[in-house]
N, C-alpha and C. Protein backbone atom coordinates (compact mmCIF):
# COMPACT_ATOMS: atom_id res chain seq x y z
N UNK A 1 -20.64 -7.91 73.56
CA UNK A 1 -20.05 -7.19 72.46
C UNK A 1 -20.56 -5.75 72.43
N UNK A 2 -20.94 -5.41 73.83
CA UNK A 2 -21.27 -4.33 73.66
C UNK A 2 -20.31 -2.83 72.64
N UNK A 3 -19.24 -3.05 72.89
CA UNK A 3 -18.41 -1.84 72.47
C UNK A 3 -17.95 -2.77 71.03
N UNK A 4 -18.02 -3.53 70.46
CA UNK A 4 -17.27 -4.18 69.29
C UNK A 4 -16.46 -6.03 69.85
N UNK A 5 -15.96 -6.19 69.11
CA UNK A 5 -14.66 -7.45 69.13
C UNK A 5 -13.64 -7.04 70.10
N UNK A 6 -13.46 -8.01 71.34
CA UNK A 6 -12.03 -7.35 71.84
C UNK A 6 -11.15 -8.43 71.24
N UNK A 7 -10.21 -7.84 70.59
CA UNK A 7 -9.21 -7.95 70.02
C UNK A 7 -7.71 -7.64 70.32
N UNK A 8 -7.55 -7.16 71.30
CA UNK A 8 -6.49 -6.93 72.06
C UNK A 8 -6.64 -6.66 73.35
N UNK A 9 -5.43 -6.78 74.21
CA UNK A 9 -5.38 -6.84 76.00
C UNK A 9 -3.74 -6.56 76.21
N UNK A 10 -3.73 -5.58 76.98
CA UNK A 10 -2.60 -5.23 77.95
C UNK A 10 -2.57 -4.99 79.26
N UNK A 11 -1.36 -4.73 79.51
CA UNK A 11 -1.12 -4.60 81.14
C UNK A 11 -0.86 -2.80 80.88
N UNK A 12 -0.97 -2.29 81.65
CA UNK A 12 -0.41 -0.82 82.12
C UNK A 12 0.92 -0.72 82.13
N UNK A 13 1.80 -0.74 80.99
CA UNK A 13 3.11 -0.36 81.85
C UNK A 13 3.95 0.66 82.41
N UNK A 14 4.63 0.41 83.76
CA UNK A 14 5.19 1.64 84.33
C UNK A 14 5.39 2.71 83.79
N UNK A 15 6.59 2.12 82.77
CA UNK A 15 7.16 2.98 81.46
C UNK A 15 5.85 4.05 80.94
N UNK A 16 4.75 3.63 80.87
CA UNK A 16 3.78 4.41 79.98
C UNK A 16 2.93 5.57 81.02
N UNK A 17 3.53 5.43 82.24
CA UNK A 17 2.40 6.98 83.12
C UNK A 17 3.64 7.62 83.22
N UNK A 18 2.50 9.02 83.64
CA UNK A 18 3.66 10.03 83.58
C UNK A 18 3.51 10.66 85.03
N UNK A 19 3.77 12.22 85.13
CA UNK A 19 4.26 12.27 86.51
C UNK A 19 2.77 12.04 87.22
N UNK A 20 1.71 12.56 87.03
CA UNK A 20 0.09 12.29 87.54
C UNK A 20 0.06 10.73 88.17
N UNK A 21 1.00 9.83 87.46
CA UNK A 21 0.32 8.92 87.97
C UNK A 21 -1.20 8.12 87.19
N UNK A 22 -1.26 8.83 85.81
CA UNK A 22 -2.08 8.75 84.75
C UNK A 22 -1.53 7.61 83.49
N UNK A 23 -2.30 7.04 82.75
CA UNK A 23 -1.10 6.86 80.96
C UNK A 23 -1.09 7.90 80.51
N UNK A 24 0.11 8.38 79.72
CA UNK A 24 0.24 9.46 78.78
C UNK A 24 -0.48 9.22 77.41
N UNK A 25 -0.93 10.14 77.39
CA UNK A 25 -1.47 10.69 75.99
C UNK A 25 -1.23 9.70 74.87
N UNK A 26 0.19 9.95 74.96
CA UNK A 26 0.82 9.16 73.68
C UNK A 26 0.46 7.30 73.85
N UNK A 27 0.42 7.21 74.67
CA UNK A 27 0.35 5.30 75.27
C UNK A 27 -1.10 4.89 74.93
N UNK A 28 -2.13 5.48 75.16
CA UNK A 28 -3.00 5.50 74.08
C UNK A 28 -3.37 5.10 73.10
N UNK A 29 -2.42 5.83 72.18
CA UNK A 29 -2.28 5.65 70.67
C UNK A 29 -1.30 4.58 70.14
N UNK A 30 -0.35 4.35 71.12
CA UNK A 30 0.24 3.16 71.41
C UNK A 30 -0.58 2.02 71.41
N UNK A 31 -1.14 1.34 72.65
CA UNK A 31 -2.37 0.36 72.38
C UNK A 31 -3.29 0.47 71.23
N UNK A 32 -3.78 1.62 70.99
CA UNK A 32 -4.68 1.19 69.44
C UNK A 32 -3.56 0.57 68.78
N UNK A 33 -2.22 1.22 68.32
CA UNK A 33 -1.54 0.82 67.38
C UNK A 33 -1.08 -0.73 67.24
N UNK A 34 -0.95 -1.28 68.70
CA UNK A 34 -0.94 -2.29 68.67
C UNK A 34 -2.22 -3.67 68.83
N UNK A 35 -3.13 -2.67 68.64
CA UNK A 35 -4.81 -3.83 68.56
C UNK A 35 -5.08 -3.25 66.95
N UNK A 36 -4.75 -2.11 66.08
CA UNK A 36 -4.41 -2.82 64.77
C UNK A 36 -3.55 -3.29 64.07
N UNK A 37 -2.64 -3.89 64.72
CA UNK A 37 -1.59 -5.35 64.66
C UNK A 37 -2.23 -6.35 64.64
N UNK A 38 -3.33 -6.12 65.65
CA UNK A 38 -3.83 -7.31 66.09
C UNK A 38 -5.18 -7.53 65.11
N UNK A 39 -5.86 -6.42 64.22
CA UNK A 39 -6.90 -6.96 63.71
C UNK A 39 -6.06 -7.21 62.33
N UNK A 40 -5.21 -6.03 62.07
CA UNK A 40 -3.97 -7.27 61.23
C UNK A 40 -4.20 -8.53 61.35
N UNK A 41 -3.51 -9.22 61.85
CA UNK A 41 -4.01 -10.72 62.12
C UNK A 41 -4.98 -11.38 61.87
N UNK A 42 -6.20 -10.72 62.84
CA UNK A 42 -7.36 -11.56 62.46
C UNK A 42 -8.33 -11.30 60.96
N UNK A 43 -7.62 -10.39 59.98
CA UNK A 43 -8.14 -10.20 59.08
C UNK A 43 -6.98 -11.27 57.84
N UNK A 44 -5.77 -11.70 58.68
CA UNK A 44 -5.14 -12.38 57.69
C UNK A 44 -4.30 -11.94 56.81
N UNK A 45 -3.70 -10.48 57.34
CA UNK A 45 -2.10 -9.44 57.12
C UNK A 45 -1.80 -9.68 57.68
N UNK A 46 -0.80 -11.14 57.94
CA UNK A 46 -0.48 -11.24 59.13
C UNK A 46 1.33 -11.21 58.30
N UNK A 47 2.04 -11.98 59.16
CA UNK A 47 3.53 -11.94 58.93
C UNK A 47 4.06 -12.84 57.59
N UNK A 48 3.36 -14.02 57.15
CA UNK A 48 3.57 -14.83 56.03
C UNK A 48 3.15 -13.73 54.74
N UNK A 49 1.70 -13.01 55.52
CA UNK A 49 0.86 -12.74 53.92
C UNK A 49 2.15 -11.47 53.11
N UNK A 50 1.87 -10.57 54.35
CA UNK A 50 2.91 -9.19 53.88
C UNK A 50 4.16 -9.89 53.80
N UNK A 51 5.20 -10.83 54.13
CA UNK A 51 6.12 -10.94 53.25
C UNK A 51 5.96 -11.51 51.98
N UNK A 52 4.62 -12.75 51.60
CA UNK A 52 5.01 -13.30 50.35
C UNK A 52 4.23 -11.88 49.36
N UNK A 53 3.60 -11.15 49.70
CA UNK A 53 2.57 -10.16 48.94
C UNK A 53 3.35 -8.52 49.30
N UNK A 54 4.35 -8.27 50.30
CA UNK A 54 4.57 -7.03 50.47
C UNK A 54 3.83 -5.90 50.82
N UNK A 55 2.16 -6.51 51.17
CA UNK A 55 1.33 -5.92 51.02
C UNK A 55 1.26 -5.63 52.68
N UNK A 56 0.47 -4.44 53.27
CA UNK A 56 0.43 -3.89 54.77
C UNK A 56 -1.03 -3.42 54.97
N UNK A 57 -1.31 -2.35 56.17
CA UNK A 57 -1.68 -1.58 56.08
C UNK A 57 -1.39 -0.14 56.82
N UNK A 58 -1.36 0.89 55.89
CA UNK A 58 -0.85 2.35 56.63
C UNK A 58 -1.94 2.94 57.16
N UNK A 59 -1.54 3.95 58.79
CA UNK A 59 -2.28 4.21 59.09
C UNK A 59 -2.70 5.64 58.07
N UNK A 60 -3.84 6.19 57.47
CA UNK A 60 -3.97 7.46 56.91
C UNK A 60 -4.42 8.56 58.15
N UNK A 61 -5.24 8.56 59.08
CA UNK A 61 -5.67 9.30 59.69
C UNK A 61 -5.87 8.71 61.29
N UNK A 62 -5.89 9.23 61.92
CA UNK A 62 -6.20 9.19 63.39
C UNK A 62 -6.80 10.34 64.06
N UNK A 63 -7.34 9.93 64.91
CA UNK A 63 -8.10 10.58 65.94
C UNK A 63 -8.62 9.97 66.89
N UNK A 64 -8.21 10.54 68.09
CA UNK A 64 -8.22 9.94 69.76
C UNK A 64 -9.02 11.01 70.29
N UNK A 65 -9.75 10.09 71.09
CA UNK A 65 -10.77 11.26 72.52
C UNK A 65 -10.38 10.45 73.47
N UNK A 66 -10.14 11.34 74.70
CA UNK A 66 -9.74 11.11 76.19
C UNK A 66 -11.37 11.31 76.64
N UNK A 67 -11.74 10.43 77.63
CA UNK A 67 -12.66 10.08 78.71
C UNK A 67 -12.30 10.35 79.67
N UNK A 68 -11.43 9.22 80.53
CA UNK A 68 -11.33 8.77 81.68
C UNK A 68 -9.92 8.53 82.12
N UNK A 69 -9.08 8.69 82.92
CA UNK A 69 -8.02 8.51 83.53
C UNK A 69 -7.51 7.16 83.22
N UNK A 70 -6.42 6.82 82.84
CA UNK A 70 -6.15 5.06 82.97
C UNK A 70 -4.79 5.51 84.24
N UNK A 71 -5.09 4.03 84.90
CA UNK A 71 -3.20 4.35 86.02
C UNK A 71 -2.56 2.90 85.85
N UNK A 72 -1.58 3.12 86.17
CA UNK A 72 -0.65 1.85 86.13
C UNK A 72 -1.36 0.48 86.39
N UNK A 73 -1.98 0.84 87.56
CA UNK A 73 -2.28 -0.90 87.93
C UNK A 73 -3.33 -1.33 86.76
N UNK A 74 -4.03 -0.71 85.77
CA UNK A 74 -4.99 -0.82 85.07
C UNK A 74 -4.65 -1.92 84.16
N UNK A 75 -5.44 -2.76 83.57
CA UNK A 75 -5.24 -3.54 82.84
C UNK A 75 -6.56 -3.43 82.03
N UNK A 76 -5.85 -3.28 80.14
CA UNK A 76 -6.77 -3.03 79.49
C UNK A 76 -7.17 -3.86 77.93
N UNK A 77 -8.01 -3.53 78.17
CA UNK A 77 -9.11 -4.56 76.59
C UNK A 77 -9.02 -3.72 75.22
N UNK A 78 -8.41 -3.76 74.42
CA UNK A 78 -9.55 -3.22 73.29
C UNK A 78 -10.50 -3.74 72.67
N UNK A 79 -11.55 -3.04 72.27
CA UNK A 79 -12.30 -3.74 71.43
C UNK A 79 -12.26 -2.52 70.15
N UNK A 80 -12.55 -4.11 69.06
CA UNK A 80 -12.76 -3.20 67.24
C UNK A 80 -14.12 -3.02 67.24
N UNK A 81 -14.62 -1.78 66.45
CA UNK A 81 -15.59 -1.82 65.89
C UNK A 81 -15.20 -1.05 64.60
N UNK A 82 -15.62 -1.58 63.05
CA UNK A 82 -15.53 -1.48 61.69
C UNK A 82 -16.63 -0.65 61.14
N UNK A 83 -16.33 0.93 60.72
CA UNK A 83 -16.97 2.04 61.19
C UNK A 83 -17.16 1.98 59.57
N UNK A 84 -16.49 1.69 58.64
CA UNK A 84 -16.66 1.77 56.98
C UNK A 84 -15.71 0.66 56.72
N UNK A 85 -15.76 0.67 55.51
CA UNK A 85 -15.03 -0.33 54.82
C UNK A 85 -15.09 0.03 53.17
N UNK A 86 -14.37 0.08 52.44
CA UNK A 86 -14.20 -0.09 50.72
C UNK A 86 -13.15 -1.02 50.33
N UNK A 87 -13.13 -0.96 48.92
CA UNK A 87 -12.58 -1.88 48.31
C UNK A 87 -10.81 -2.17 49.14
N UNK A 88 -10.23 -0.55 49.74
CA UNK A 88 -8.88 -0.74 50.04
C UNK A 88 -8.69 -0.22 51.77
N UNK A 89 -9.90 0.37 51.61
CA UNK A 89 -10.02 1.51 53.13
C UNK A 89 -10.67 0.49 54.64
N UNK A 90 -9.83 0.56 55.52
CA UNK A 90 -11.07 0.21 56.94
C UNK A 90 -10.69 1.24 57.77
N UNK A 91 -12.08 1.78 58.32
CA UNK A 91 -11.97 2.88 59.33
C UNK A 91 -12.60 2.15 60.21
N UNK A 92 -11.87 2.05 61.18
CA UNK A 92 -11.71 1.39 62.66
C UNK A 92 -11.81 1.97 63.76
N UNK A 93 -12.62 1.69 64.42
CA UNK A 93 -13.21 2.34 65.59
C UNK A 93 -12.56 1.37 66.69
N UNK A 94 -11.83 1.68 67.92
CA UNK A 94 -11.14 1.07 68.63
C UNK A 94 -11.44 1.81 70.14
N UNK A 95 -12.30 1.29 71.11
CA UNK A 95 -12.44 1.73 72.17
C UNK A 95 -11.71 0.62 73.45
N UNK A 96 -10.75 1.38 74.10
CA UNK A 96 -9.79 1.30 75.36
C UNK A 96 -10.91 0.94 76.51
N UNK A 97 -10.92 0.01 76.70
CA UNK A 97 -11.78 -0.22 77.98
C UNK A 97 -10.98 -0.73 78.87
N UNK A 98 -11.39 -0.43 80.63
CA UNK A 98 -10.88 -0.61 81.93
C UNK A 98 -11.73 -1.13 82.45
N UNK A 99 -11.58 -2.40 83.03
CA UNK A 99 -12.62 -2.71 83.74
C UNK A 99 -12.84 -2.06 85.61
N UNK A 100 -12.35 -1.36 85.73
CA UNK A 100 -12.79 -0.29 86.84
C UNK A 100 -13.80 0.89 86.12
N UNK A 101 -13.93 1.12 84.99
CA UNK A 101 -14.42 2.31 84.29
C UNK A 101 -15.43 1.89 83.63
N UNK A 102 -16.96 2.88 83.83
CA UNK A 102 -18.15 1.99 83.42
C UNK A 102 -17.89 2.10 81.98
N UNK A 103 -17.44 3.28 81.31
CA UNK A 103 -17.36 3.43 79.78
C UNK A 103 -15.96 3.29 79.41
N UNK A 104 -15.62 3.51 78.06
CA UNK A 104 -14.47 3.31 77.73
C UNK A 104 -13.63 4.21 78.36
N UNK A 105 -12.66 4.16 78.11
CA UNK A 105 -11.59 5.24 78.55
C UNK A 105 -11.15 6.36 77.20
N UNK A 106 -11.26 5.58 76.52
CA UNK A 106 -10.99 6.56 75.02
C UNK A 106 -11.38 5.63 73.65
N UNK A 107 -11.07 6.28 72.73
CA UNK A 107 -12.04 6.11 72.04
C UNK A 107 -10.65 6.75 70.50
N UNK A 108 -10.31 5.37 70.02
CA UNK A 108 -9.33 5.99 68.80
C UNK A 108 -9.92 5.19 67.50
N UNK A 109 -9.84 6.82 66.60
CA UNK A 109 -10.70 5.63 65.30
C UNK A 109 -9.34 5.81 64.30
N UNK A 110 -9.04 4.73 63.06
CA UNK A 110 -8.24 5.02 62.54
C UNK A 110 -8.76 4.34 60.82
N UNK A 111 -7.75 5.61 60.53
CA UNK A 111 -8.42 5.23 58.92
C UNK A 111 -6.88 4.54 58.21
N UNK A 112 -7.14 3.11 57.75
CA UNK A 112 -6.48 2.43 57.38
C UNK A 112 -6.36 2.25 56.00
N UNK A 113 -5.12 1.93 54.67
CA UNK A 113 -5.09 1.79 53.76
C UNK A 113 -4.55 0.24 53.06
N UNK A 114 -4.82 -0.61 52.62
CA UNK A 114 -3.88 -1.40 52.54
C UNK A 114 -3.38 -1.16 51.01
N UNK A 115 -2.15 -1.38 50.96
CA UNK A 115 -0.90 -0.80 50.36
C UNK A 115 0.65 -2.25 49.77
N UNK A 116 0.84 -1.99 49.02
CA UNK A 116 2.12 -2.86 48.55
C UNK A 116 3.35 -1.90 48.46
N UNK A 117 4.49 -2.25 49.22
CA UNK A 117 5.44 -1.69 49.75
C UNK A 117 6.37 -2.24 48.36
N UNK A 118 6.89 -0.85 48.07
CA UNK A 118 7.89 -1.26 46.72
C UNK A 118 8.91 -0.39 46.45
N UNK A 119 9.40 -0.03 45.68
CA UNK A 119 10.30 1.24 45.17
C UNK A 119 9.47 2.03 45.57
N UNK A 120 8.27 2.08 45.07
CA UNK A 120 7.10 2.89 45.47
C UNK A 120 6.09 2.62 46.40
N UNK A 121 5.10 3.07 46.96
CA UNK A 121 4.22 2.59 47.97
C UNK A 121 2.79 2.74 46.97
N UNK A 122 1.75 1.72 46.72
CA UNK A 122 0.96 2.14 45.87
C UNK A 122 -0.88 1.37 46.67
N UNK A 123 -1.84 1.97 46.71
CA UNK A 123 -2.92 1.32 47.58
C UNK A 123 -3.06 0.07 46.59
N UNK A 124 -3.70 -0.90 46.93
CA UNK A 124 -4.08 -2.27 46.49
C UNK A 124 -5.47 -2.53 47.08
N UNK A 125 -6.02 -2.81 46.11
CA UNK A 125 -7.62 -3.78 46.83
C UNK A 125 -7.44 -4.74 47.58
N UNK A 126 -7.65 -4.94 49.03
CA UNK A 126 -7.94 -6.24 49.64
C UNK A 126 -7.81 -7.39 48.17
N UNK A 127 -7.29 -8.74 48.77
CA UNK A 127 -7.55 -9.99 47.86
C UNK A 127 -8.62 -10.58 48.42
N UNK A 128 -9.48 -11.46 47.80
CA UNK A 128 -11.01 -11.87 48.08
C UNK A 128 -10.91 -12.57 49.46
N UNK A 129 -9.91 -13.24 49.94
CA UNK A 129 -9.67 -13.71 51.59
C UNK A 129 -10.10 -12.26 53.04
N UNK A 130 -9.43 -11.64 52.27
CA UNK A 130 -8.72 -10.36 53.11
C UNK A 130 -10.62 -9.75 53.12
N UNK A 131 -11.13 -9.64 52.11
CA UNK A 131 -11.81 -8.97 52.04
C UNK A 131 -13.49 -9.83 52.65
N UNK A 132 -13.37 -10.89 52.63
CA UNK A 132 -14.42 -11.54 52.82
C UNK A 132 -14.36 -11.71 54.41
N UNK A 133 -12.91 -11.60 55.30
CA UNK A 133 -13.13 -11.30 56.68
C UNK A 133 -13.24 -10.35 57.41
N UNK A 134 -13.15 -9.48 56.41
CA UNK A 134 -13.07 -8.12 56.49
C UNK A 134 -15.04 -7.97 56.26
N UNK A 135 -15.43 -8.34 55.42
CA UNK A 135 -16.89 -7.76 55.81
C UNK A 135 -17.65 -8.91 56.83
N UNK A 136 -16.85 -10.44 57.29
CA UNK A 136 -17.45 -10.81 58.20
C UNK A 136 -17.06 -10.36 59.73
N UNK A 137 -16.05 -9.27 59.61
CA UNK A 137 -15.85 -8.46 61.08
C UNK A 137 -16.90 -7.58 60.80
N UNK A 138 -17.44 -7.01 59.91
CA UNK A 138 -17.84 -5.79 60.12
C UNK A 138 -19.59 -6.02 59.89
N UNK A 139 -19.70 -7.07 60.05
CA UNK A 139 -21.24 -8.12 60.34
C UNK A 139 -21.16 -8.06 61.69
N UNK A 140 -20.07 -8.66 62.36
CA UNK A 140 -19.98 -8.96 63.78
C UNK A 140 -20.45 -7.73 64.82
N UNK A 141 -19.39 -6.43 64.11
CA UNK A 141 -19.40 -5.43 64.64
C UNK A 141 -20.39 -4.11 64.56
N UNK A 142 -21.99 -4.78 64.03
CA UNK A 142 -22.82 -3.75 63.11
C UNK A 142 -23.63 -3.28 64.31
N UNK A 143 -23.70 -4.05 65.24
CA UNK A 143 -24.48 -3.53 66.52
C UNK A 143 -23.80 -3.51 67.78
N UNK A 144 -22.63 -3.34 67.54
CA UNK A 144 -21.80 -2.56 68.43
C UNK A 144 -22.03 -1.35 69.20
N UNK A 145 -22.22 -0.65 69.91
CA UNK A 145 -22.32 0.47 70.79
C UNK A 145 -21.57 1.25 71.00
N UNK A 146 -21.27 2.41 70.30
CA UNK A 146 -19.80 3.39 69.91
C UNK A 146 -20.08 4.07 71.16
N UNK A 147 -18.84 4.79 71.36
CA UNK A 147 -18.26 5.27 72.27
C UNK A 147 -18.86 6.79 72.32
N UNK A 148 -18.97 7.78 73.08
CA UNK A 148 -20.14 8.66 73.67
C UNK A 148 -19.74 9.55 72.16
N UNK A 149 -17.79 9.74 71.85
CA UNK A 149 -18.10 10.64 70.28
C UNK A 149 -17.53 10.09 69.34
N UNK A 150 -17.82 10.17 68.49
CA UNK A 150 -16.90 9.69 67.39
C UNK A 150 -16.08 10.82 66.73
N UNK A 151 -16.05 10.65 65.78
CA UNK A 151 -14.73 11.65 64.55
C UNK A 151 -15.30 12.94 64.41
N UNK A 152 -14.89 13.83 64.62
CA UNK A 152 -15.52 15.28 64.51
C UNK A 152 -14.55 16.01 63.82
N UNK A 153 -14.60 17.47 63.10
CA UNK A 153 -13.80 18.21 62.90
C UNK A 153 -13.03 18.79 63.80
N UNK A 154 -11.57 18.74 63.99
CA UNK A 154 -10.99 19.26 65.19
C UNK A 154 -10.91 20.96 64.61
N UNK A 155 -11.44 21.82 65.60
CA UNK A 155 -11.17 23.67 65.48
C UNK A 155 -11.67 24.19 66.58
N UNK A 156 -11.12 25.54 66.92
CA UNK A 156 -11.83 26.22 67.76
C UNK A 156 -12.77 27.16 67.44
N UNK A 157 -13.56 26.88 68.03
CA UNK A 157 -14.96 28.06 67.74
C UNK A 157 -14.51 28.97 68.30
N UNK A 158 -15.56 30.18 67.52
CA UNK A 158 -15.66 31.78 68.06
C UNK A 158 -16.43 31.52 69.30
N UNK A 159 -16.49 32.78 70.25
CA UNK A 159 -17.36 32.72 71.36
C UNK A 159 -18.68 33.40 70.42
């Protein structure tokens, strides 16, 4: 468990490199998006809960760091690591690992809201289920080994 919970696994697909012979940028953010589907799930937002409750979660913020090259033939892991947590918020730390690549390949954290979808969209507290697996992921994930950066202010400095 060095990097967190893996919680998701893909294949490379064609569709997702670009002319390099690399994944694009965007495919990336793709796989996180779909390994928090997946901690969806294992936190129990899954497809029954959000239809009988309407309830989700939106992404609020993102931020991705590039490492390492991924290529087609690559086949990849994510793992979670649960960077905060409050009553409605999980900021999720999600590192892309290759097993050709000693470290991750990137490194996407995302700040999550959970929310009830209505006329209006309004945040909601986790219900005591949601929330009690929610701090036993983030037990799991307390000695996890983050990825070389985490969340920084994005700007350019003066010389």
């Amino acid at each position: 468990m060095a990097n967190g919970v893996i919680i998701y696994r893909t294949q490379v697909l064609p569709e997702w490199v670009d002319y390099n012979g690399h994944l694009r940028d965007a495919y990336y953010v793709l796989v996180a998006s779909y390994a928090a589907d997946a901690l969806m799930e294992h936190l129990g937002i899954d497809a029954p809960y959000r239809e009988r409750t309407r309830c989700t979660l939106y992404t609020l913020e993102l931020h991705a760091h590039y490492f390492h090259e991924v290529q087609q033939a690559d086949f990849l892991e994510v793992a979670v690591r649960i960077l905060g947590a409050d009553e409605k918020r999980i900021h999720a730390g999600f590192d892309v690992l290759c097993a050709r690549l000693p470290e991750p390949a990137a490194s996407i954290e995302l700040m999550l809201m959970h929310v009830e979808q209505g006329e209006s969209v309004k945040a909601l507290a986790f219900p005591a289920q949601i929330a009690r697996a929610l701090e036993t992921l983030t037990a799991a994930t307390a000695g996890a080994t983050p990825a070389r950066r985490g969340s920084r202010k994005m700007e350019l400095r003066g010389r």
